[in-house]
ModelCIF file with pLDDT and N, C-alpha, C, O atoms, coordinates in Angstrom:
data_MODEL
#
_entry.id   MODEL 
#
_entity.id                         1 
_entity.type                       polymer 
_entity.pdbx_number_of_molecules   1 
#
_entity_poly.entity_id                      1 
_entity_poly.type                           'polypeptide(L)' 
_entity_poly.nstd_linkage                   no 
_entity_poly.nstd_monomer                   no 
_entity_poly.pdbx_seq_one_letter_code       
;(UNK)(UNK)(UNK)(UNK)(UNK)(UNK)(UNK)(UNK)(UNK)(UNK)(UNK)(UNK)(UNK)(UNK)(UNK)(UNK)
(UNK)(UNK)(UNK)(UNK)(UNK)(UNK)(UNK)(UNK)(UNK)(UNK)(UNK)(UNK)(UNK)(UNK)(UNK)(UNK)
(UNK)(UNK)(UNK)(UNK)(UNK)(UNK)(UNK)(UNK)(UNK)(UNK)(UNK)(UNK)(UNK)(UNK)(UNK)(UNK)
;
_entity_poly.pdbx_seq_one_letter_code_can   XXXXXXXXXXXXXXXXXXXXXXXXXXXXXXXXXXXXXXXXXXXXXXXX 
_entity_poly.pdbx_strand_id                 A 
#
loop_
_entity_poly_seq.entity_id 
_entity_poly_seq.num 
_entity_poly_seq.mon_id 
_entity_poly_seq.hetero 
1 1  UNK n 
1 2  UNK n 
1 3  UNK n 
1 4  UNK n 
1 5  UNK n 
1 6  UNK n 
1 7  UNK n 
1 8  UNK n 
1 9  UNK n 
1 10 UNK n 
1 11 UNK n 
1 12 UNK n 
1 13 UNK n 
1 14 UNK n 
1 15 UNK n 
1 16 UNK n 
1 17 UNK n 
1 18 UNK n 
1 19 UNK n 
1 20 UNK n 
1 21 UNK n 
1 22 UNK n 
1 23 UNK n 
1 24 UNK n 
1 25 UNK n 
1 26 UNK n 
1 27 UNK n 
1 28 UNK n 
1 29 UNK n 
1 30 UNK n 
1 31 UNK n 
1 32 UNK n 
1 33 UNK n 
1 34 UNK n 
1 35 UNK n 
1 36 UNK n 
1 37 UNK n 
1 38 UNK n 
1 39 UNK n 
1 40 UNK n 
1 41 UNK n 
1 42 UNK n 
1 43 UNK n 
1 44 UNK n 
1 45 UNK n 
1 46 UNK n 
1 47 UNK n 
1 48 UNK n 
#
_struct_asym.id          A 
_struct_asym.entity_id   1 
#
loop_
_ma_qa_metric.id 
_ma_qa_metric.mode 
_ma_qa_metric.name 
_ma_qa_metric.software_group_id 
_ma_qa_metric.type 
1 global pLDDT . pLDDT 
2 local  pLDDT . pLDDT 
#
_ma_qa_metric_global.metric_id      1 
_ma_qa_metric_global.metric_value   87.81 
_ma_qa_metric_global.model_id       1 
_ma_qa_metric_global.ordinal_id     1 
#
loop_
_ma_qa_metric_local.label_asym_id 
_ma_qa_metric_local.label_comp_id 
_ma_qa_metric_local.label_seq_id 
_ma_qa_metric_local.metric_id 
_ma_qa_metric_local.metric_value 
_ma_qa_metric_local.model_id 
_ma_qa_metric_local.ordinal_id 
A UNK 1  2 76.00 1 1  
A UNK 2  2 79.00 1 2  
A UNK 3  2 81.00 1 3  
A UNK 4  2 84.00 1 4  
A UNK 5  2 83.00 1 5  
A UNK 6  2 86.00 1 6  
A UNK 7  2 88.00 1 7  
A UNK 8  2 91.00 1 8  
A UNK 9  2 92.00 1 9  
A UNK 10 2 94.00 1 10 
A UNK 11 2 94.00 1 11 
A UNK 12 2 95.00 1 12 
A UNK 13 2 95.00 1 13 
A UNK 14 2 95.00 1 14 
A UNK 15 2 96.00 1 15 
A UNK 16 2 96.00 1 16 
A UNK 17 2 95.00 1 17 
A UNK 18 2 95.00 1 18 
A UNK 19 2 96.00 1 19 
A UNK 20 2 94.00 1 20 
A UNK 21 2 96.00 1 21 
A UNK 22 2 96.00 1 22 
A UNK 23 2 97.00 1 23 
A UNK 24 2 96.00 1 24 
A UNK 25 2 95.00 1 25 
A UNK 26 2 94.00 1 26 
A UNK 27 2 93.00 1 27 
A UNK 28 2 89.00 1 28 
A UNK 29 2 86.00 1 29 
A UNK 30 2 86.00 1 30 
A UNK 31 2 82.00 1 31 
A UNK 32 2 84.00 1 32 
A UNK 33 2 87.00 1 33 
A UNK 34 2 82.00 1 34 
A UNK 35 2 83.00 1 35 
A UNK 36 2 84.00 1 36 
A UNK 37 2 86.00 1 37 
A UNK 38 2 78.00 1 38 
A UNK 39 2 82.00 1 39 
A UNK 40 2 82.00 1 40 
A UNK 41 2 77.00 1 41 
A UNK 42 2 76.00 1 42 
A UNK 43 2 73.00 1 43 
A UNK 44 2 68.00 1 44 
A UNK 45 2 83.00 1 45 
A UNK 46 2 89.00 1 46 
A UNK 47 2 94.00 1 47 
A UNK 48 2 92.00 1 48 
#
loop_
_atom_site.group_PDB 
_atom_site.id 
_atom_site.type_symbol 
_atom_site.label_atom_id 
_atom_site.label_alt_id 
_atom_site.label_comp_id 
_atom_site.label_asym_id 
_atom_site.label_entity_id 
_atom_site.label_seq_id 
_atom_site.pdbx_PDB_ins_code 
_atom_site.Cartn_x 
_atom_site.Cartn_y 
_atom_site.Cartn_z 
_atom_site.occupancy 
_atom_site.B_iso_or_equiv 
_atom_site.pdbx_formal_charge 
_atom_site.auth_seq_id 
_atom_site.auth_comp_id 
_atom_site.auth_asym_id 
_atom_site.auth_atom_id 
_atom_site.pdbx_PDB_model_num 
ATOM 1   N N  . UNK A 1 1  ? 25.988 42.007 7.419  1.00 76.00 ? 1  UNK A N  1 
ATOM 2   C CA . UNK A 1 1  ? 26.937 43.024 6.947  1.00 76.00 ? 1  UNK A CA 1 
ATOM 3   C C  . UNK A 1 1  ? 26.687 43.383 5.486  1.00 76.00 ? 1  UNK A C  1 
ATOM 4   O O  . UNK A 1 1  ? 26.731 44.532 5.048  1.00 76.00 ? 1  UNK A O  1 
ATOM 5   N N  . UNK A 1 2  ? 26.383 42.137 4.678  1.00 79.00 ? 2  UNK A N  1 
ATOM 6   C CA . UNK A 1 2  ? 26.425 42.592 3.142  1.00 79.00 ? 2  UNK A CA 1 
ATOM 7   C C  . UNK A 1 2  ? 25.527 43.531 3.048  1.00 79.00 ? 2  UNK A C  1 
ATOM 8   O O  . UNK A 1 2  ? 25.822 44.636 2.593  1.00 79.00 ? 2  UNK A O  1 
ATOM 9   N N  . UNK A 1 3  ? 23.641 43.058 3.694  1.00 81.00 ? 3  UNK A N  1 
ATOM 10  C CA . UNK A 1 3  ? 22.684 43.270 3.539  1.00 81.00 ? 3  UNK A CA 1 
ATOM 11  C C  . UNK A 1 3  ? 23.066 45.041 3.784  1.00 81.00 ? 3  UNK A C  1 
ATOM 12  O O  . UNK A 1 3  ? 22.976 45.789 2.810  1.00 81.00 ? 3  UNK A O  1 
ATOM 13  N N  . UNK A 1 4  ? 23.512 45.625 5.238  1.00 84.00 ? 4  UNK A N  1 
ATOM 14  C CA . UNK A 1 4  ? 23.534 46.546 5.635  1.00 84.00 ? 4  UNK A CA 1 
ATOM 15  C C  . UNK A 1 4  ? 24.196 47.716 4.748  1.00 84.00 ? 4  UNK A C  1 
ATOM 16  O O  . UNK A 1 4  ? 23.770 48.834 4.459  1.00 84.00 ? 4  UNK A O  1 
ATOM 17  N N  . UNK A 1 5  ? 25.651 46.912 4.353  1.00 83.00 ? 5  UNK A N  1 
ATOM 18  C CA . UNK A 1 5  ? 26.465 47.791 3.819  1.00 83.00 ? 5  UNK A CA 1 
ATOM 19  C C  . UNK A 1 5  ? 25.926 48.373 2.459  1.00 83.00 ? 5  UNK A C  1 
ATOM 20  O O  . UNK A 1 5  ? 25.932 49.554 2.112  1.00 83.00 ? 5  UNK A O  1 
ATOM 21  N N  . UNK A 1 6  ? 25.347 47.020 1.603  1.00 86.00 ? 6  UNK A N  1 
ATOM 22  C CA . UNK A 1 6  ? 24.968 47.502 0.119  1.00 86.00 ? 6  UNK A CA 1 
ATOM 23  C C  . UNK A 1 6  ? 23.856 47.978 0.290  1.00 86.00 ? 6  UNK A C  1 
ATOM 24  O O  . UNK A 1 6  ? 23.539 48.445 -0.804 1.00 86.00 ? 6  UNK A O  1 
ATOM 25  N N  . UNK A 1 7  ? 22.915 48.177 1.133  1.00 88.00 ? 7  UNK A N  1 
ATOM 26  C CA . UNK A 1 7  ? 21.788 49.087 1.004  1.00 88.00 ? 7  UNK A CA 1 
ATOM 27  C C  . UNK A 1 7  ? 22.361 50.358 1.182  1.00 88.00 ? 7  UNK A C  1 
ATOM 28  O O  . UNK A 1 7  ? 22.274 51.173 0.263  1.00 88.00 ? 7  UNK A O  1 
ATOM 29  N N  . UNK A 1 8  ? 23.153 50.758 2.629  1.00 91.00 ? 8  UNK A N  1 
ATOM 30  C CA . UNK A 1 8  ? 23.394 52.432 2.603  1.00 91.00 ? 8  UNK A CA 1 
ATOM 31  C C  . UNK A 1 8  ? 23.888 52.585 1.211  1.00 91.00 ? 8  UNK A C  1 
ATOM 32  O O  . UNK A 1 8  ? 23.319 53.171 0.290  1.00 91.00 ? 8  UNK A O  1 
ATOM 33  N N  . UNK A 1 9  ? 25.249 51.853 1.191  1.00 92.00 ? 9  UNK A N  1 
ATOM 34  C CA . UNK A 1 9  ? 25.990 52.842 0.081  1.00 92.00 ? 9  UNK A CA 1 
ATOM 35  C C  . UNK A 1 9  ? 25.124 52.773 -1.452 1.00 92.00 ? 9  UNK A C  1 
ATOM 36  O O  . UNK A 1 9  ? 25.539 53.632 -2.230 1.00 92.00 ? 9  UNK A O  1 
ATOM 37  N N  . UNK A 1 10 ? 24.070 51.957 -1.977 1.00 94.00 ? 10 UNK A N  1 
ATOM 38  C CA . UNK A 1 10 ? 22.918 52.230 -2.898 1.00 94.00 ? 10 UNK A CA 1 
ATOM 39  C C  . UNK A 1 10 ? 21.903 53.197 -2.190 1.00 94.00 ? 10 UNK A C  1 
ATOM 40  O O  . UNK A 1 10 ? 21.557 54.148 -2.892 1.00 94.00 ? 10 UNK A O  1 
ATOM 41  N N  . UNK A 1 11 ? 21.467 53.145 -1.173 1.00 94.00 ? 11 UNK A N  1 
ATOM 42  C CA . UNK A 1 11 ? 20.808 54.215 -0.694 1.00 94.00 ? 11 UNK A CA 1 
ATOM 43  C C  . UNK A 1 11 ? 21.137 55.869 -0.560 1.00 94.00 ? 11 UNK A C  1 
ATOM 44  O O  . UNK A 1 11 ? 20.310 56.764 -0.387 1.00 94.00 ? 11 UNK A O  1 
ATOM 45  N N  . UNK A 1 12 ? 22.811 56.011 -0.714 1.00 95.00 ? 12 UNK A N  1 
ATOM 46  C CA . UNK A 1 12 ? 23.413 57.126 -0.655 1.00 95.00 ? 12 UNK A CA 1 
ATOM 47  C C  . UNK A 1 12 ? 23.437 57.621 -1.909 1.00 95.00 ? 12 UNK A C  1 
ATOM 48  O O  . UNK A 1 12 ? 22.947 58.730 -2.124 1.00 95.00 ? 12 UNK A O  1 
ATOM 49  N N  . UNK A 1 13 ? 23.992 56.898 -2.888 1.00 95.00 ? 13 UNK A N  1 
ATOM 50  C CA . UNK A 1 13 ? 24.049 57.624 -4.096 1.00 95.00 ? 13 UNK A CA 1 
ATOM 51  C C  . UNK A 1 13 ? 22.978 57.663 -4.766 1.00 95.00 ? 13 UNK A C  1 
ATOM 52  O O  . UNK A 1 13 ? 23.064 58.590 -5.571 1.00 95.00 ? 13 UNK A O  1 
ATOM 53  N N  . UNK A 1 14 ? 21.506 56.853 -4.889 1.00 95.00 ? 14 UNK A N  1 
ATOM 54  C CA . UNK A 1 14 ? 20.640 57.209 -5.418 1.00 95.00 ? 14 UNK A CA 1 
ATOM 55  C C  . UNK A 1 14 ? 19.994 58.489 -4.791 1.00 95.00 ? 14 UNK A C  1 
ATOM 56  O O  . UNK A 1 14 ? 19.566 59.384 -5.520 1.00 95.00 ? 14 UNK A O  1 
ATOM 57  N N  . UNK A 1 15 ? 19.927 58.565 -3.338 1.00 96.00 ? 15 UNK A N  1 
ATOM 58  C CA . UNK A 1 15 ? 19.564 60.360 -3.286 1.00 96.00 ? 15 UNK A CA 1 
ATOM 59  C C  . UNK A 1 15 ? 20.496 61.163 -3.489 1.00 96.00 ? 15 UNK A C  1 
ATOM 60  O O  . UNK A 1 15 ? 20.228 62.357 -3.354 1.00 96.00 ? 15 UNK A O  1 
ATOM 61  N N  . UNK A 1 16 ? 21.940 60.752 -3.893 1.00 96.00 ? 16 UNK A N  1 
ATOM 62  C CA . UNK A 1 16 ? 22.377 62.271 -4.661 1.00 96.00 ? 16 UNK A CA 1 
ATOM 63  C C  . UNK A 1 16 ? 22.079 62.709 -5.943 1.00 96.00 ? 16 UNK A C  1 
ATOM 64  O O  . UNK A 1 16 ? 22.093 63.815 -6.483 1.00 96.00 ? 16 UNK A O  1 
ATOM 65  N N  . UNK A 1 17 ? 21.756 61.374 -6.373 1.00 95.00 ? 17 UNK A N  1 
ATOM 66  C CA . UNK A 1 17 ? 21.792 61.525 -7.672 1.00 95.00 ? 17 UNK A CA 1 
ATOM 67  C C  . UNK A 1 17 ? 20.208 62.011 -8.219 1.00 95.00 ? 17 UNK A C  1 
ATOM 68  O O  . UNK A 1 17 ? 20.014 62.486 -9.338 1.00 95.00 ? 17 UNK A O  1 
ATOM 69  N N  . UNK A 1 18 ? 19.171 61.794 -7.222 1.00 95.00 ? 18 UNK A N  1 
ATOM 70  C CA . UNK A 1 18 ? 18.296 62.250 -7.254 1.00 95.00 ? 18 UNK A CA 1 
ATOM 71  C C  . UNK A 1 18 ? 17.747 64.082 -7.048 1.00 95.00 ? 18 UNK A C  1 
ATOM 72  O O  . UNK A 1 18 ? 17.020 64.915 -7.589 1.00 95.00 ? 18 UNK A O  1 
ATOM 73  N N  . UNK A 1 19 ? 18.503 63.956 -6.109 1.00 96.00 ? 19 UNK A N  1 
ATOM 74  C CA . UNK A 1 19 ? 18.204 65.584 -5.952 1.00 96.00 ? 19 UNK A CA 1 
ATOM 75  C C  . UNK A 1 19 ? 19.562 66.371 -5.889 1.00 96.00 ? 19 UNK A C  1 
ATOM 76  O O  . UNK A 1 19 ? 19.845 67.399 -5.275 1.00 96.00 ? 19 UNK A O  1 
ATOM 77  N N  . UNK A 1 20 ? 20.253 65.635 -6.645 1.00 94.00 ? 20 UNK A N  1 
ATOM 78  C CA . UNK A 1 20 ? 21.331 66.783 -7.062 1.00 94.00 ? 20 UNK A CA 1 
ATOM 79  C C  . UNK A 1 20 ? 22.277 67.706 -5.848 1.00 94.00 ? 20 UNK A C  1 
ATOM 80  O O  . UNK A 1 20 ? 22.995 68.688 -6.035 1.00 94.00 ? 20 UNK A O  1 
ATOM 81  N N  . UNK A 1 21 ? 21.919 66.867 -4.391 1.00 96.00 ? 21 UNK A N  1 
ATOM 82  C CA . UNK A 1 21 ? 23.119 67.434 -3.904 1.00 96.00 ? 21 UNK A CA 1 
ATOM 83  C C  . UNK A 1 21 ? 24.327 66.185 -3.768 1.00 96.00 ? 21 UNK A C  1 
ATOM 84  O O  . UNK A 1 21 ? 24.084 64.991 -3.945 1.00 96.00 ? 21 UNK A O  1 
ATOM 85  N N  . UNK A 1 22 ? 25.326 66.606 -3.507 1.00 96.00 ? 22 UNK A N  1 
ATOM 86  C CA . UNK A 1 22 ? 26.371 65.673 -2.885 1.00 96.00 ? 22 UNK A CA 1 
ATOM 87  C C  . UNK A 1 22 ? 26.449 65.039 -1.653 1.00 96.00 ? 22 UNK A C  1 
ATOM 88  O O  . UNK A 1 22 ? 26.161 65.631 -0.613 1.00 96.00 ? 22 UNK A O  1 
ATOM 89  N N  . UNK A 1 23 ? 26.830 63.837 -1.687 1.00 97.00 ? 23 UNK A N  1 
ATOM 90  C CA . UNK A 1 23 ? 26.594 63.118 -0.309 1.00 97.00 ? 23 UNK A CA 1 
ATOM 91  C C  . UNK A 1 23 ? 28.224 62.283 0.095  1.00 97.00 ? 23 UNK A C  1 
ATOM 92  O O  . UNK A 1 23 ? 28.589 61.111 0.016  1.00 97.00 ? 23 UNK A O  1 
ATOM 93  N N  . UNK A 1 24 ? 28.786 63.335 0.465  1.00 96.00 ? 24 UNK A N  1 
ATOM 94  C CA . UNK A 1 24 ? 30.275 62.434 0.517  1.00 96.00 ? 24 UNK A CA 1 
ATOM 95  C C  . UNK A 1 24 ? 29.782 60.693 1.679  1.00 96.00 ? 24 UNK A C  1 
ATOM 96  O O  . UNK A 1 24 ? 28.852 60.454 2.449  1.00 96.00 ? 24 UNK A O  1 
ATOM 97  N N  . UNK A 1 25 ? 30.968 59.899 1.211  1.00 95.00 ? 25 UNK A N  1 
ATOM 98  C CA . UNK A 1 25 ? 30.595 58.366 1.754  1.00 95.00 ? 25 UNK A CA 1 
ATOM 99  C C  . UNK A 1 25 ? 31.673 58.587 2.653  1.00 95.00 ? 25 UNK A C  1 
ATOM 100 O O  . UNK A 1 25 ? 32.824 58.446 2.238  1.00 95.00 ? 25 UNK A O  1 
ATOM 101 N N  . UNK A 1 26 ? 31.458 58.907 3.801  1.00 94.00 ? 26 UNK A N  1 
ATOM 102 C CA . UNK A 1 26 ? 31.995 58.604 5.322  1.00 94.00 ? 26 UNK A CA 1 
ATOM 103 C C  . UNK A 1 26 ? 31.619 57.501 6.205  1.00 94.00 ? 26 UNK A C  1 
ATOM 104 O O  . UNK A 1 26 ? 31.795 57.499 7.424  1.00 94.00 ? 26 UNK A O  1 
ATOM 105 N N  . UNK A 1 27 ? 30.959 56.329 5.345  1.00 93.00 ? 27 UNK A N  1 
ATOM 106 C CA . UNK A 1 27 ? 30.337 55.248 5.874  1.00 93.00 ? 27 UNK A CA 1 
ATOM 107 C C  . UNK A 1 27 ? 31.701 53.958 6.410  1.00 93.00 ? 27 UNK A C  1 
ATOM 108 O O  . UNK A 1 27 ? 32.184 53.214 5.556  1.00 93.00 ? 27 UNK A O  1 
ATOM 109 N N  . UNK A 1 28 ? 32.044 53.906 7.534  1.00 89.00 ? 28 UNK A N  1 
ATOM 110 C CA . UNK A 1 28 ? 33.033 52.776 7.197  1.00 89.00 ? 28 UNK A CA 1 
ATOM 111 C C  . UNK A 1 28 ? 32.321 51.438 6.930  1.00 89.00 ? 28 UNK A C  1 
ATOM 112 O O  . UNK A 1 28 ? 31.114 51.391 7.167  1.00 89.00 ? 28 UNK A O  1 
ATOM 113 N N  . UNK A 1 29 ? 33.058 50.158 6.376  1.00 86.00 ? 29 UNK A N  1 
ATOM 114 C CA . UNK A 1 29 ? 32.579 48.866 5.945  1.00 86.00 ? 29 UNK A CA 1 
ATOM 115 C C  . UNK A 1 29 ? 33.558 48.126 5.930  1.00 86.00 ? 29 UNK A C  1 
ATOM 116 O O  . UNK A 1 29 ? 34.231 47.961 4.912  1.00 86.00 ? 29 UNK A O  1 
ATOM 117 N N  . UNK A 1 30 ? 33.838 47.472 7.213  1.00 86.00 ? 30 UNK A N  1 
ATOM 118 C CA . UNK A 1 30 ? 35.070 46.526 7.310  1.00 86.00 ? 30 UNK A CA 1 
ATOM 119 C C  . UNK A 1 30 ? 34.708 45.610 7.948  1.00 86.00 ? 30 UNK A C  1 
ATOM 120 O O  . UNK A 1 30 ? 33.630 45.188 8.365  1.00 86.00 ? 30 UNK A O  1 
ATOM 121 N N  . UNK A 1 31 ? 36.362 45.151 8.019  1.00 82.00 ? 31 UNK A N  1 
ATOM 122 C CA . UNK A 1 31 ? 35.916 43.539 8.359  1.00 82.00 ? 31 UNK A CA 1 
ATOM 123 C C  . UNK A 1 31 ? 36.021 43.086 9.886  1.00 82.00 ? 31 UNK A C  1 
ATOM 124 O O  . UNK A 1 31 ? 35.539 42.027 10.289 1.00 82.00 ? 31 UNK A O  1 
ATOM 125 N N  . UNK A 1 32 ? 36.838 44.182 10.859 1.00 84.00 ? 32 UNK A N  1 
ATOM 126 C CA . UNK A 1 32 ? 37.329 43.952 11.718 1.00 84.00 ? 32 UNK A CA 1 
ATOM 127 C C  . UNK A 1 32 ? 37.153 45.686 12.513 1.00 84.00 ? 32 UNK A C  1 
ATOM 128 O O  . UNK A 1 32 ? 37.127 46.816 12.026 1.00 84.00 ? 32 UNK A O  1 
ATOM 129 N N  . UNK A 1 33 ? 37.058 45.147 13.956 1.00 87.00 ? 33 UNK A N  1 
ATOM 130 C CA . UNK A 1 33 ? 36.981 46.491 14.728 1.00 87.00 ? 33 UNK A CA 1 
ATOM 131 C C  . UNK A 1 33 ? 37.801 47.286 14.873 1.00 87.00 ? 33 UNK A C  1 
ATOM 132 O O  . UNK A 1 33 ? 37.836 48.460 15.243 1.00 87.00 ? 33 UNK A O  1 
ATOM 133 N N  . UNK A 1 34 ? 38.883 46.137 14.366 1.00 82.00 ? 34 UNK A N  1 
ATOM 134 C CA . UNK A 1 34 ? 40.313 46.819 14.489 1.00 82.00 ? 34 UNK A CA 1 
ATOM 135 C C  . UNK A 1 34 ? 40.725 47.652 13.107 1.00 82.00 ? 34 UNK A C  1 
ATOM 136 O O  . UNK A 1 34 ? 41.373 48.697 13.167 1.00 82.00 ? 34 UNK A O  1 
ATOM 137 N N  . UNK A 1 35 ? 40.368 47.190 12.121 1.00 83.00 ? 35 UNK A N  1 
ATOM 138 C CA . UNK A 1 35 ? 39.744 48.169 10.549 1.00 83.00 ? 35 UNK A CA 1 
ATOM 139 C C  . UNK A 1 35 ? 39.135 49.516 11.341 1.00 83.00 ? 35 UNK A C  1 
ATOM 140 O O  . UNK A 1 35 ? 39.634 50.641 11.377 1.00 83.00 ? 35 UNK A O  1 
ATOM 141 N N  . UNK A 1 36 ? 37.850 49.024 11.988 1.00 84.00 ? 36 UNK A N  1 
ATOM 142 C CA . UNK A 1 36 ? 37.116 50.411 11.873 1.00 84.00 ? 36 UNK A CA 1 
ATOM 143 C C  . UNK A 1 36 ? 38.229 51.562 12.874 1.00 84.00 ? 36 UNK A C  1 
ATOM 144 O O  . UNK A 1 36 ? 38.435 52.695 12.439 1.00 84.00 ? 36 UNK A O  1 
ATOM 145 N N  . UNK A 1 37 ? 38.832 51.120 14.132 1.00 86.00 ? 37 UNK A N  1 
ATOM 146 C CA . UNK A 1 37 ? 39.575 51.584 14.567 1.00 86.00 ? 37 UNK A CA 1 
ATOM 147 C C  . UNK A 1 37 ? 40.617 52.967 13.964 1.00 86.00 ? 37 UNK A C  1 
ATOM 148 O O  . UNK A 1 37 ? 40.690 54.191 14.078 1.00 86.00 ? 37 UNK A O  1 
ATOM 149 N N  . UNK A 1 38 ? 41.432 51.639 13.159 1.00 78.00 ? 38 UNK A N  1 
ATOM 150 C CA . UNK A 1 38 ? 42.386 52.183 12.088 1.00 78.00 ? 38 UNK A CA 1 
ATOM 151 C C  . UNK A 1 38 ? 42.124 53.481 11.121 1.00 78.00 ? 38 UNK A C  1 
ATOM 152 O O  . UNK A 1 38 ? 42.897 54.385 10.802 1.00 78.00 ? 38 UNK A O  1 
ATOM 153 N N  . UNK A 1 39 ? 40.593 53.218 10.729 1.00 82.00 ? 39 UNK A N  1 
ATOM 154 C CA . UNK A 1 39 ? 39.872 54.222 9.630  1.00 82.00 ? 39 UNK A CA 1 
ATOM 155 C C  . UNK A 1 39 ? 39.465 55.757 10.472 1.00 82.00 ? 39 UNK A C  1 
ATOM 156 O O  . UNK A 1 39 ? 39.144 56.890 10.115 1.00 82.00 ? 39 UNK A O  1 
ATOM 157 N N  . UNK A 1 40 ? 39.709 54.991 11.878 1.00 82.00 ? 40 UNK A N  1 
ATOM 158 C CA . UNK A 1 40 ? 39.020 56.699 12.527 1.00 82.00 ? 40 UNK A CA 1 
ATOM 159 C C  . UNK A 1 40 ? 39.925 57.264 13.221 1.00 82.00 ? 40 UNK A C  1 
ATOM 160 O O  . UNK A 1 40 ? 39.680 57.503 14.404 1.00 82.00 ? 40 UNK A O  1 
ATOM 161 N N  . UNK A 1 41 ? 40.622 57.457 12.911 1.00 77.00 ? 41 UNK A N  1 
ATOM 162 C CA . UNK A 1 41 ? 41.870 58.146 13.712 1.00 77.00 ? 41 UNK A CA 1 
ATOM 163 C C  . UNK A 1 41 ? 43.143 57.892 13.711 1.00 77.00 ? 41 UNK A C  1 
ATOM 164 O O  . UNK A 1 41 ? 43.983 58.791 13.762 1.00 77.00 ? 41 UNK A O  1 
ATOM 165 N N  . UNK A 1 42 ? 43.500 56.347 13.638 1.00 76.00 ? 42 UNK A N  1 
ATOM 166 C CA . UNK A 1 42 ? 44.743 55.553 14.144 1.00 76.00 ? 42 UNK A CA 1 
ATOM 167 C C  . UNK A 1 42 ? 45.553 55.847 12.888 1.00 76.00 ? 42 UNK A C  1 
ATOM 168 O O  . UNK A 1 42 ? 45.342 56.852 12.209 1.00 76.00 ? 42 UNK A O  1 
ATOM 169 N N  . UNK A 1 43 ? 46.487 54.940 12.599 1.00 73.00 ? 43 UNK A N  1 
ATOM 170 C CA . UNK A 1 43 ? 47.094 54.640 11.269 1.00 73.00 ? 43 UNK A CA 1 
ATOM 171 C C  . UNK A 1 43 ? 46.614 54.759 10.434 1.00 73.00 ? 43 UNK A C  1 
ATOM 172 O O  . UNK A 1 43 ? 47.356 55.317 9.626  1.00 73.00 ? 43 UNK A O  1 
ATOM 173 N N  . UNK A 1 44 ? 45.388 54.490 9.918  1.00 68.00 ? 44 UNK A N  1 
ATOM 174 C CA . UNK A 1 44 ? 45.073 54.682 8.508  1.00 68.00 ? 44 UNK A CA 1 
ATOM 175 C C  . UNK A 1 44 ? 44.137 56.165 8.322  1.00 68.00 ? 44 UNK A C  1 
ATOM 176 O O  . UNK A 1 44 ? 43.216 56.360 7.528  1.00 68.00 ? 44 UNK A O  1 
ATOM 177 N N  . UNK A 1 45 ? 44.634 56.976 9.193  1.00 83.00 ? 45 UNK A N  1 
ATOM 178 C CA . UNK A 1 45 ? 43.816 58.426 8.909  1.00 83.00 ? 45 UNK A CA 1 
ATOM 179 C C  . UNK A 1 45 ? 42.227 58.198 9.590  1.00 83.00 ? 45 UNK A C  1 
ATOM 180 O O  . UNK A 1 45 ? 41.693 57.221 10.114 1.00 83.00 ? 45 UNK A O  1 
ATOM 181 N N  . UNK A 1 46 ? 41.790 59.521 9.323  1.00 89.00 ? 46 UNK A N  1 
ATOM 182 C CA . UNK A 1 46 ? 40.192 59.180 9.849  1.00 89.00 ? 46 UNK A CA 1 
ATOM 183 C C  . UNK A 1 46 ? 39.240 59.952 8.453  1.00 89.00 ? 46 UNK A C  1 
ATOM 184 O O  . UNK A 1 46 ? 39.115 61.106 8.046  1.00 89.00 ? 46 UNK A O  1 
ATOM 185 N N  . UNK A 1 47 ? 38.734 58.696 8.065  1.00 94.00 ? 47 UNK A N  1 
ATOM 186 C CA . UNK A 1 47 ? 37.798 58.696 6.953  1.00 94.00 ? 47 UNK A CA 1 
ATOM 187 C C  . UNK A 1 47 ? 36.487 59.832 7.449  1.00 94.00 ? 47 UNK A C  1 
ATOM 188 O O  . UNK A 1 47 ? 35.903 60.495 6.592  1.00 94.00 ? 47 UNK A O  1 
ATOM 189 N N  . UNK A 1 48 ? 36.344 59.877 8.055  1.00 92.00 ? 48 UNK A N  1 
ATOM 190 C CA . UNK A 1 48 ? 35.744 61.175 8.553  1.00 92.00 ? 48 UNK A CA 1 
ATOM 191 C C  . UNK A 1 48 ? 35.950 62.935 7.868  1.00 92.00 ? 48 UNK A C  1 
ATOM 192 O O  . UNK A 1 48 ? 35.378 63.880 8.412  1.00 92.00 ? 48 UNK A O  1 
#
């Protein structure tokens, strides 16, 4: 999980920052399925 998570989200902002477009972070990174659940629709809105 660490490995995965901190590469995208370093992998995301160094190509925005590289070529100057924007890259909104719609990536979820939780701890539980029931998190990712929550983040896409349910109770906690959809990070999307």
């Amino acid at each position: 999980f660490e490995y995965v998570a901190g590469e995208c989200t370093k992998g995301i902002a160094q190509v925005s920052m590289e070529h100057g477009v924007p890259i909104s972070f719609g990536v979820l990174t939780v701890d539980s399925i029931e998190q990712a659940v929550e983040r896409s629709g349910t109770k906690a809105g959809n990070k999307g």
